[in-house]
Protein backbone atom coordinates (compact mmCIF):
# COMPACT_ATOMS: atom_id res chain seq x y z
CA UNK A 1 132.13 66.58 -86.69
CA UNK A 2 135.63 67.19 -86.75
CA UNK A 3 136.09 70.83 -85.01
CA UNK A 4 140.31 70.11 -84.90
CA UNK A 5 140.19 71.30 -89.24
CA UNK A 6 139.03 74.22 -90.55
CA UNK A 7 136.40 72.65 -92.34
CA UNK A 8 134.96 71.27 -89.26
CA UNK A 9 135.27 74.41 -87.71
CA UNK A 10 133.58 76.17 -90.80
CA UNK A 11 131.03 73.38 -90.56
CA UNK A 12 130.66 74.01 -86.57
CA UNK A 13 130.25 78.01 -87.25
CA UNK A 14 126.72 79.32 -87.10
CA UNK A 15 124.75 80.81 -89.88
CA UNK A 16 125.23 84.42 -89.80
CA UNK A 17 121.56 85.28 -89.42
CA UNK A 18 121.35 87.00 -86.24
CA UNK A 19 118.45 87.88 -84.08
CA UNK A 20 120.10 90.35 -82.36
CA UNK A 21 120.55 92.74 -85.33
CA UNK A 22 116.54 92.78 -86.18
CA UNK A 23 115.88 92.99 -82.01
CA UNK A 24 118.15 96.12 -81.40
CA UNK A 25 116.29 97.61 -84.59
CA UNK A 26 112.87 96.92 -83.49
CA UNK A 27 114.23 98.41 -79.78
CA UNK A 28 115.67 101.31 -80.83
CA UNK A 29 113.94 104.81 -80.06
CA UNK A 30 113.38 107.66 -82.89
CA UNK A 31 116.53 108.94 -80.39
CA UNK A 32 119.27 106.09 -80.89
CA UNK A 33 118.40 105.21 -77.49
CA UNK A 34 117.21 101.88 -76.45
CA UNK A 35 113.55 101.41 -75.67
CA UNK A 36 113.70 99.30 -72.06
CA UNK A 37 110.27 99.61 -71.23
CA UNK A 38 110.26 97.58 -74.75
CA UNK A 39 113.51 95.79 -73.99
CA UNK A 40 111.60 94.20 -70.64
CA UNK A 41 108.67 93.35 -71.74
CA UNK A 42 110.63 91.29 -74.70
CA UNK A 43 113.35 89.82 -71.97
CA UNK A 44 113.02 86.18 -72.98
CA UNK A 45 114.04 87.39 -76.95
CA UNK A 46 116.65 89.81 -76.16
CA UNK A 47 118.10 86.94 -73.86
CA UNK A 48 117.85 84.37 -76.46
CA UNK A 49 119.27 86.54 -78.90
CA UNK A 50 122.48 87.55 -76.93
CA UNK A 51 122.80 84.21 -76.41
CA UNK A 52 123.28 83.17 -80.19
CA UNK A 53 125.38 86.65 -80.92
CA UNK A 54 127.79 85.23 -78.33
CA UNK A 55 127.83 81.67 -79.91
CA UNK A 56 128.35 82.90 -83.39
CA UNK A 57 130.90 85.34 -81.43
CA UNK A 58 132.90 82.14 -80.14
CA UNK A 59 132.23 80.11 -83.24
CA UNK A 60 134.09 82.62 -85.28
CA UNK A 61 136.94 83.60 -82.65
CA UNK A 62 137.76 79.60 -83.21
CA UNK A 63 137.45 79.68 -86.74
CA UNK A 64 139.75 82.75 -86.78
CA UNK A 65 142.31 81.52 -84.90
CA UNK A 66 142.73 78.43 -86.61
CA UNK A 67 143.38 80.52 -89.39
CA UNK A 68 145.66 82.64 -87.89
CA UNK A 69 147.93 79.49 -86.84
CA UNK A 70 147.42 78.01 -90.35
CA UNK A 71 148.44 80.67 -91.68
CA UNK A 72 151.46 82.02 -89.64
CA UNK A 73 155.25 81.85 -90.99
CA UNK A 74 157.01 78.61 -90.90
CA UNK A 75 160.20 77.62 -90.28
CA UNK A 76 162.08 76.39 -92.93
C-alpha cells in the first residue's frame, strides 16, 4: 500500500466504527460520571478500545495533513 498518496493514506485510514463511543456509553452513570467500578472490571475493552481511537486518531492526523500540504498555495 502506498501511504506517500492520499489514496493510500485514505486506503491506510481506519473504518470509523469506534468501540470507544459504544464503551463510554455503556460506562457512563445516570450522573455523566464514569462508572470505574464498571470501567475495571471491563479493563481489557476499554484498553483495546483506546487503543483503536488513537489509531484512527493518527490515521486521520496523516490523512489531514497530506491534505493540508496538497492543498496549500503555490508558487507561481
Amino acid at each position: 500500500m502506498d501511504n506517500i498518496t492520499l489514496a493510500g493514506l485514505l486506503a491506510a485510514t481506519p473504518p470509523a466504527d469506534l468501540k470507544i463511543i459504544e464503551l463510554t456509553a455503556e460506562l457512563t452513570l445516570p450522573n455523566g460520571g464514569l462508572d470505574l467500578d464498571a470501567a475495571a472490571a471491563r479493563q481489557a475493552d476499554v484498553e483495546l478500545a483506546c487503543a483503536q481511537a488513537e489509531d484512527y486518531a493518527a490515521a486521520t492526523k496523516r490523512l489531514l495533513g497530506a491534505m493540508r500540504w496538497q492543498l496549500r498555495p503555490r508558487r507561481s
